[in-house]
PDB file of N, CA and C in Angstrom:
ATOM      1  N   UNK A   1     128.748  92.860 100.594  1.00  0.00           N
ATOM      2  CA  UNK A   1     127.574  92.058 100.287  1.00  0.00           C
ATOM      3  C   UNK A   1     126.765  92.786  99.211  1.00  0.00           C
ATOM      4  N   UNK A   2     126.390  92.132  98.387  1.00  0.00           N
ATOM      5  CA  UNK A   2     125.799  92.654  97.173  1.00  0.00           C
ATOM      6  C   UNK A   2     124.134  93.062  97.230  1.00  0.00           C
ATOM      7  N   UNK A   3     123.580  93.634  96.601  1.00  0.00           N
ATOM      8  CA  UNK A   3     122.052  93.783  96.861  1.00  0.00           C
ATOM      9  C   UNK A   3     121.229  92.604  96.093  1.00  0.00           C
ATOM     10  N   UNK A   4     120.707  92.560  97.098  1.00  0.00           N
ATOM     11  CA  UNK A   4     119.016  91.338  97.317  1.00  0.00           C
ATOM     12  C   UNK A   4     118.371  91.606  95.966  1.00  0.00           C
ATOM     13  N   UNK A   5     117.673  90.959  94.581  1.00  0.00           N
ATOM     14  CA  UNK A   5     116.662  90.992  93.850  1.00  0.00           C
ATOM     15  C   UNK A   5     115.680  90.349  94.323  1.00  0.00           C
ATOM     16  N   UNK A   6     114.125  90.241  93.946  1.00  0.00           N
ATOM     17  CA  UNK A   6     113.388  89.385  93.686  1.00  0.00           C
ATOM     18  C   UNK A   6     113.389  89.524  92.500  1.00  0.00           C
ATOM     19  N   UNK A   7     113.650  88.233  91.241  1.00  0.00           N
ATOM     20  CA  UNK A   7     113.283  88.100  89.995  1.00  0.00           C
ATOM     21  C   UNK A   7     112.365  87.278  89.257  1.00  0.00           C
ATOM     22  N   UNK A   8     111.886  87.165  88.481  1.00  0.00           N
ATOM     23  CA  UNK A   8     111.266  86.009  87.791  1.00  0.00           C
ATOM     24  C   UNK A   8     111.485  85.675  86.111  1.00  0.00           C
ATOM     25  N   UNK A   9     110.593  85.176  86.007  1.00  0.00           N
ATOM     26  CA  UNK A   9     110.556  84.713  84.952  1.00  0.00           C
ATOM     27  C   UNK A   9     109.256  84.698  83.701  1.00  0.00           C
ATOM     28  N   UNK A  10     108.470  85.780  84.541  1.00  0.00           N
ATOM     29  CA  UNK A  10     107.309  85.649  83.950  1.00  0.00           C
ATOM     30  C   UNK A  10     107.380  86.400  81.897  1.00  0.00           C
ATOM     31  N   UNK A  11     108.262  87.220  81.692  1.00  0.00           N
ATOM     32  CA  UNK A  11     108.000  86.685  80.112  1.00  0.00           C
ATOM     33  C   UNK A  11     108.223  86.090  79.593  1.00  0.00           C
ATOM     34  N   UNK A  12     109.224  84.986  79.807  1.00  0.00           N
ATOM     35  CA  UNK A  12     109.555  83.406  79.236  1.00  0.00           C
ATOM     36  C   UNK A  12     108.391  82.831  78.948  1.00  0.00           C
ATOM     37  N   UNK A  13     107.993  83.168  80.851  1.00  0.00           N
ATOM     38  CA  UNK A  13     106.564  82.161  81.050  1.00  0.00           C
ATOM     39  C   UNK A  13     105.808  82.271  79.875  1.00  0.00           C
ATOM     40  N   UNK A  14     105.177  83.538  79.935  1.00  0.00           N
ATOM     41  CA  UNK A  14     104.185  84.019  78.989  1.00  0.00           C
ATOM     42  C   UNK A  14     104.322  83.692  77.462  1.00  0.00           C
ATOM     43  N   UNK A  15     105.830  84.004  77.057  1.00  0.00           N
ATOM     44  CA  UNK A  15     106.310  83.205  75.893  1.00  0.00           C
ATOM     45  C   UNK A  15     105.363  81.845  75.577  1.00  0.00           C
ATOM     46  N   UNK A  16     106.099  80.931  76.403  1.00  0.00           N
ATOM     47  CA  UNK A  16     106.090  79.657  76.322  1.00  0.00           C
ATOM     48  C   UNK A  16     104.475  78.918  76.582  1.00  0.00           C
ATOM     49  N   UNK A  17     103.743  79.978  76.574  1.00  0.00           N
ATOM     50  CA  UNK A  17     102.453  79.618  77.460  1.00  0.00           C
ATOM     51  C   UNK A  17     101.366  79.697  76.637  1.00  0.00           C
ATOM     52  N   UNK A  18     101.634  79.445  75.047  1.00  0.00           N
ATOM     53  CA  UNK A  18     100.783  80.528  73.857  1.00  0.00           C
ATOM     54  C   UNK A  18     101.084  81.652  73.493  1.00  0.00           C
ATOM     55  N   UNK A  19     101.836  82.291  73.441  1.00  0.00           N
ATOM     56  CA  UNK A  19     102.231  83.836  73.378  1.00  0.00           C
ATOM     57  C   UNK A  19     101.469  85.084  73.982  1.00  0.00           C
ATOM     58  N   UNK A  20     101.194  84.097  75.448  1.00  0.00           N
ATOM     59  CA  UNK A  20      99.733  84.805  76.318  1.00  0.00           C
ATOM     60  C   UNK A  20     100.244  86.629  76.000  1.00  0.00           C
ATOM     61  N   UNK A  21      99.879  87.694  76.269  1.00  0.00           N
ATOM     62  CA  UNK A  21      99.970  88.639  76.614  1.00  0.00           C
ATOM     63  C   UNK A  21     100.455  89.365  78.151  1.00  0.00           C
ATOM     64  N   UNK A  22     100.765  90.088  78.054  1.00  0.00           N
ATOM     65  CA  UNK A  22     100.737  90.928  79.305  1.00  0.00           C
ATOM     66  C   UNK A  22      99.381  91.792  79.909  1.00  0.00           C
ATOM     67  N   UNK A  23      98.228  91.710  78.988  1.00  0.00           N
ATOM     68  CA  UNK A  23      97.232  91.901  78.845  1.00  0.00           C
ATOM     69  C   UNK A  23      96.147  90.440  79.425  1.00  0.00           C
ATOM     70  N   UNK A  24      96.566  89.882  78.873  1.00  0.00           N
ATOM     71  CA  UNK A  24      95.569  88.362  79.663  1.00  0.00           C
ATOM     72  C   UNK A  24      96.540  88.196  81.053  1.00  0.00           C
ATOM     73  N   UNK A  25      97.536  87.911  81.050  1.00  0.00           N
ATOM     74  CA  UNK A  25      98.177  87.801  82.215  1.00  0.00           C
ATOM     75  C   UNK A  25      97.161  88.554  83.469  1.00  0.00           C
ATOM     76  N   UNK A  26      97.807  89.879  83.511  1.00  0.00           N
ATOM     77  CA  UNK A  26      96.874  90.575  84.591  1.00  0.00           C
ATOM     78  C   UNK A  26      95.906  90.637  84.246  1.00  0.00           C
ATOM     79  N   UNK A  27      94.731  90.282  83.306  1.00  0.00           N
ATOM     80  CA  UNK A  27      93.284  89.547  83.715  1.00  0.00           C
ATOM     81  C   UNK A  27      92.916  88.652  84.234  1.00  0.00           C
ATOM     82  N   UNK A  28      93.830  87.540  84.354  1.00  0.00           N
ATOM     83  CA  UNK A  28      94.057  86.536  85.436  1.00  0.00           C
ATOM     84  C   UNK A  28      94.192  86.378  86.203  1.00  0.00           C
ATOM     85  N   UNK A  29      95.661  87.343  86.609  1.00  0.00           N
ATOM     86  CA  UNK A  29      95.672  87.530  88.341  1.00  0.00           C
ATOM     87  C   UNK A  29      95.136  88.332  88.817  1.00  0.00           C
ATOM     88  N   UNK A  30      94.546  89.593  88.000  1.00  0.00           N
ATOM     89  CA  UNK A  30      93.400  91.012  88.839  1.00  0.00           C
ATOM     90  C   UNK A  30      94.416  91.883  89.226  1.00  0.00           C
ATOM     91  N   UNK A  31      95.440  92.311  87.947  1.00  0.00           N
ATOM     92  CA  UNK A  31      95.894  93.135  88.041  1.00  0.00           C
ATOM     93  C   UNK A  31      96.030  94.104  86.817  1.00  0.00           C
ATOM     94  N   UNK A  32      96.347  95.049  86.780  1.00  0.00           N
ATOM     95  CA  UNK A  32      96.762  95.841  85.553  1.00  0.00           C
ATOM     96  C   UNK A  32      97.575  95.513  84.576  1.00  0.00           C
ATOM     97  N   UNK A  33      97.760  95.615  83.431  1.00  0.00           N
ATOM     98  CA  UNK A  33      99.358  95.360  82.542  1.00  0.00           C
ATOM     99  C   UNK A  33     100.397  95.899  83.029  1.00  0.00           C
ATOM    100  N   UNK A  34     100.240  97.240  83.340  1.00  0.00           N
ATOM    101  CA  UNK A  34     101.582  98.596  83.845  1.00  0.00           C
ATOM    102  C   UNK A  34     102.189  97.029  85.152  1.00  0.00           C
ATOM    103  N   UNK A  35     101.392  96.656  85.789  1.00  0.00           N
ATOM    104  CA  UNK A  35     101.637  95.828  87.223  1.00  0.00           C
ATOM    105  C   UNK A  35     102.570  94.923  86.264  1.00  0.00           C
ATOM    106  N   UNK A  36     102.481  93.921  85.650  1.00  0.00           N
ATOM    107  CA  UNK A  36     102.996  93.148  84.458  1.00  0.00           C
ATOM    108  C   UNK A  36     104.048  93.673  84.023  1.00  0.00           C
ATOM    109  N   UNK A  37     103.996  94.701  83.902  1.00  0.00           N
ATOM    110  CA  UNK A  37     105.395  95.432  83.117  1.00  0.00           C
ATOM    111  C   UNK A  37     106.229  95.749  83.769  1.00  0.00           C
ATOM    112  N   UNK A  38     106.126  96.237  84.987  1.00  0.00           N
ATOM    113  CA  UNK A  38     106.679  96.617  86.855  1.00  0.00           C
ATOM    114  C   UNK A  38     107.381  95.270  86.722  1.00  0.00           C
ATOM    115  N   UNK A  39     106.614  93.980  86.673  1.00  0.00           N
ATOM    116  CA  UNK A  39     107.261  93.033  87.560  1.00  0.00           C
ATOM    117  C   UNK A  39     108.742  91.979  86.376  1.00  0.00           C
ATOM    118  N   UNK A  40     107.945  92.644  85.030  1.00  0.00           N
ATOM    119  CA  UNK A  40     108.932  91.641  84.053  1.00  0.00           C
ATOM    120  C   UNK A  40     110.220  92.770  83.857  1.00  0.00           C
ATOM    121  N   UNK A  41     110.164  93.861  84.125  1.00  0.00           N
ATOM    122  CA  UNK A  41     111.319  94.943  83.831  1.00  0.00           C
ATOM    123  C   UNK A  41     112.191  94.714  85.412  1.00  0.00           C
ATOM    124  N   UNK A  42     111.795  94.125  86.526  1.00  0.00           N
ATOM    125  CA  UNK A  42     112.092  94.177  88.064  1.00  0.00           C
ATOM    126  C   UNK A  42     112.176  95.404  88.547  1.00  0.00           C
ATOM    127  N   UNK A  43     111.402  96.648  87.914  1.00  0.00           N
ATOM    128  CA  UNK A  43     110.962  97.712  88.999  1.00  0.00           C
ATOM    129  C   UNK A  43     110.095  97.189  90.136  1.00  0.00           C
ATOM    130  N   UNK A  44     109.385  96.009  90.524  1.00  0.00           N
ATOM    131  CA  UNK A  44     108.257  96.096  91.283  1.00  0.00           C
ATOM    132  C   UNK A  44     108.303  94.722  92.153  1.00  0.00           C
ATOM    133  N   UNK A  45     108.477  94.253  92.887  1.00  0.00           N
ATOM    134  CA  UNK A  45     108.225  93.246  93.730  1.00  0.00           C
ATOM    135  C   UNK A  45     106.382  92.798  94.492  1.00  0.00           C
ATOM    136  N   UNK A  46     106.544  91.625  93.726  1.00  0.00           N
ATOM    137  CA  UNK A  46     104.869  91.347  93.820  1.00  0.00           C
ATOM    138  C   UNK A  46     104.593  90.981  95.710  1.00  0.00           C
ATOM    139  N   UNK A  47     103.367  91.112  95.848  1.00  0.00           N
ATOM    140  CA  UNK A  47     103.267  90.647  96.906  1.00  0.00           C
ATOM    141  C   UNK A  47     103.049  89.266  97.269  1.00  0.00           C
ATOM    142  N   UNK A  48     103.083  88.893  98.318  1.00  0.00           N
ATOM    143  CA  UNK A  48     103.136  87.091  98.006  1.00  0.00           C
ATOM    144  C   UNK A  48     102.288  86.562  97.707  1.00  0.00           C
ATOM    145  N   UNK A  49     100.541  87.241  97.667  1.00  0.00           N
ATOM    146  CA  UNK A  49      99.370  86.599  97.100  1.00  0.00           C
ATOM    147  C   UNK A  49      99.563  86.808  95.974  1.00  0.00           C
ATOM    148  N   UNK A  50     100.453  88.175  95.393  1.00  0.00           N
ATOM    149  CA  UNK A  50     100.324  87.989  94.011  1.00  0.00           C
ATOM    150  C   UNK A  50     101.059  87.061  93.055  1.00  0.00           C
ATOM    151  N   UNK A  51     102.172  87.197  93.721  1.00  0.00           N
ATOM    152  CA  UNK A  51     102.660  85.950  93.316  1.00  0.00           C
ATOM    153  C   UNK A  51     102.732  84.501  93.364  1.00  0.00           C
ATOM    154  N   UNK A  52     101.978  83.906  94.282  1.00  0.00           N
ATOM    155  CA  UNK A  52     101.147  82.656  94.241  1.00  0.00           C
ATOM    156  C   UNK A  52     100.236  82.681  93.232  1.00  0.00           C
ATOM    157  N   UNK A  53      99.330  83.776  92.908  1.00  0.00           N
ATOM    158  CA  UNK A  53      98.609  83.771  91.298  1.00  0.00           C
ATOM    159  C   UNK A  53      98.795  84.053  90.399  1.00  0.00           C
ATOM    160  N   UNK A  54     100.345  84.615  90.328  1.00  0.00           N
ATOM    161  CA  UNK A  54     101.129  84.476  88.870  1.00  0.00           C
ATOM    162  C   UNK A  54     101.456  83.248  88.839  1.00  0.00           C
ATOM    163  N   UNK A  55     101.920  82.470  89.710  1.00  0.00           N
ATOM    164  CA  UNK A  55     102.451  80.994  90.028  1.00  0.00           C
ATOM    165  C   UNK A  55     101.608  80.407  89.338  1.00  0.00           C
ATOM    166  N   UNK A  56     100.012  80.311  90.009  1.00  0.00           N
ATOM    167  CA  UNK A  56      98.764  79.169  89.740  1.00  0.00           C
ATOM    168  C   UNK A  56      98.727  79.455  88.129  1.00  0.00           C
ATOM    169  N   UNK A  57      98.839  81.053  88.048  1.00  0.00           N
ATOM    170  CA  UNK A  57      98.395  81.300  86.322  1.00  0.00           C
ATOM    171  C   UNK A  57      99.027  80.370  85.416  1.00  0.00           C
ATOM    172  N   UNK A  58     100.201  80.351  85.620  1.00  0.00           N
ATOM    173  CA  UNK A  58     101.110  79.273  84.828  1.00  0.00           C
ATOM    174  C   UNK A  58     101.218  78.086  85.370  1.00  0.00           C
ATOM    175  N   UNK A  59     100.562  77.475  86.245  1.00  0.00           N
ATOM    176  CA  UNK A  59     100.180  76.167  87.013  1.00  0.00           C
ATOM    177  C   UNK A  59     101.901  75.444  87.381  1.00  0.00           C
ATOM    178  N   UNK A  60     102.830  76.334  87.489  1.00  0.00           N
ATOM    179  CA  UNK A  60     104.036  76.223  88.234  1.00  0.00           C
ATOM    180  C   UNK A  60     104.091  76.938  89.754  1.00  0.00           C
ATOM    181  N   UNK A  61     105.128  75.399  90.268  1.00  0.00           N
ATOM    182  CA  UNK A  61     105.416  76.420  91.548  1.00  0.00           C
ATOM    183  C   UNK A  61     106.281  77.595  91.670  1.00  0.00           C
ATOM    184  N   UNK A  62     105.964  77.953  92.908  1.00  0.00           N
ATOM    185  CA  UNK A  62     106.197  79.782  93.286  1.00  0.00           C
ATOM    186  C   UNK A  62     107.866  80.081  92.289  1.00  0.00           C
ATOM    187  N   UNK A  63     108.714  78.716  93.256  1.00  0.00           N
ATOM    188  CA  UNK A  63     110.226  79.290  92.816  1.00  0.00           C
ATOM    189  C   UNK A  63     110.816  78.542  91.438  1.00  0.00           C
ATOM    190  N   UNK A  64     109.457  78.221  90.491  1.00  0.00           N
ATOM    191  CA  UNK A  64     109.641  78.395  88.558  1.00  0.00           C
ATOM    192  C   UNK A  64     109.330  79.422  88.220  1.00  0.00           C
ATOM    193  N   UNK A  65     108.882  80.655  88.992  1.00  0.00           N
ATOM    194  CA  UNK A  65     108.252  81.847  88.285  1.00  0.00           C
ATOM    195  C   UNK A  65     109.244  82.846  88.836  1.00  0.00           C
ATOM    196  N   UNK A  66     109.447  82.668  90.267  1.00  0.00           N
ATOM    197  CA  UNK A  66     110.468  83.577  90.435  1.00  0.00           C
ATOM    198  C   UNK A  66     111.100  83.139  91.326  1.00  0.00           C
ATOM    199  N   UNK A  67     112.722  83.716  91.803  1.00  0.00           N
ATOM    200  CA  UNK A  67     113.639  83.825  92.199  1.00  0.00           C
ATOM    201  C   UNK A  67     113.988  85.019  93.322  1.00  0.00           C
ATOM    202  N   UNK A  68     115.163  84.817  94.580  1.00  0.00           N
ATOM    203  CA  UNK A  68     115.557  85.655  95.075  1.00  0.00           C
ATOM    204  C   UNK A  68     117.438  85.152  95.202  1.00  0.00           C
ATOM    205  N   UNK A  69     117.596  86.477  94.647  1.00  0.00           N
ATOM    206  CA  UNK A  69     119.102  86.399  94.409  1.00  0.00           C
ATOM    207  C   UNK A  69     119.988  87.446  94.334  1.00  0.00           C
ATOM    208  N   UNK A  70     121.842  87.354  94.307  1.00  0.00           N
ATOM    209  CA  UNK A  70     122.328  88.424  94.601  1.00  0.00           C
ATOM    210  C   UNK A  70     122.275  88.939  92.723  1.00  0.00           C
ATOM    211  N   UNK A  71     122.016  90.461  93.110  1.00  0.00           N
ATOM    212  CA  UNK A  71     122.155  91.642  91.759  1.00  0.00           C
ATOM    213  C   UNK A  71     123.344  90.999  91.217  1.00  0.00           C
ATOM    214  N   UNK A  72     123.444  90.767  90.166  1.00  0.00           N
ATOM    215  CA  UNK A  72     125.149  90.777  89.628  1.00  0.00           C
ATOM    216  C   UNK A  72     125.312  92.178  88.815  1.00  0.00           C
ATOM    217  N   UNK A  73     126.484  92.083  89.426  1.00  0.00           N
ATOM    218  CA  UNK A  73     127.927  93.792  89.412  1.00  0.00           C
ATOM    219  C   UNK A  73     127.427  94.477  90.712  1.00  0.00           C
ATOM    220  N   UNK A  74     126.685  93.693  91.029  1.00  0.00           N
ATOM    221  CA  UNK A  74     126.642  94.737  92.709  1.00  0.00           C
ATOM    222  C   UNK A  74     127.435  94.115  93.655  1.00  0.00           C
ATOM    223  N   UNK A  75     128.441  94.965  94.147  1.00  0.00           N
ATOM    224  CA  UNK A  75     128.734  94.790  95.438  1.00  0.00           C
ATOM    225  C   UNK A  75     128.845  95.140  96.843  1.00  0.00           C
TER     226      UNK A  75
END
């Protein structure tokens, strides 16, 4: 069995959203950039409030922003 991610999608998002920043981002949700950078590199798994207000930030639901799925090349 392969290992568990949580992933997302949040620099697409941000892309596609105005070319918001990683800087406005976590002024939005009340977090840091480094937090932003944790979560778009997948060192960091948000917590679920936080990620309901990365969600609202981009006014998509929870599972358009992110995902849970198997690692691929892990087995």
């Amino acid at each position: 069995m392969g290992k568990h991610v949580v992933g997302n999608h949040i620099r697409k998002l941000r892309f596609n959203h105005d070319e918001m920043t990683q800087q406005q981002l976590a002024d939005k949700v009340g977090v840091t950039r480094q937090t932003i950078v944790a979560l778009e590199k997948g060192n960091y798994s948000p917590s679920l409030e936080l990620a309901f207000r990365i969600a609202q930030a981009f006014r998509l639901p929870l599972e358009e922003v992110f995902f849970y799925g198997e690692e691929q090349g892990m087995q």
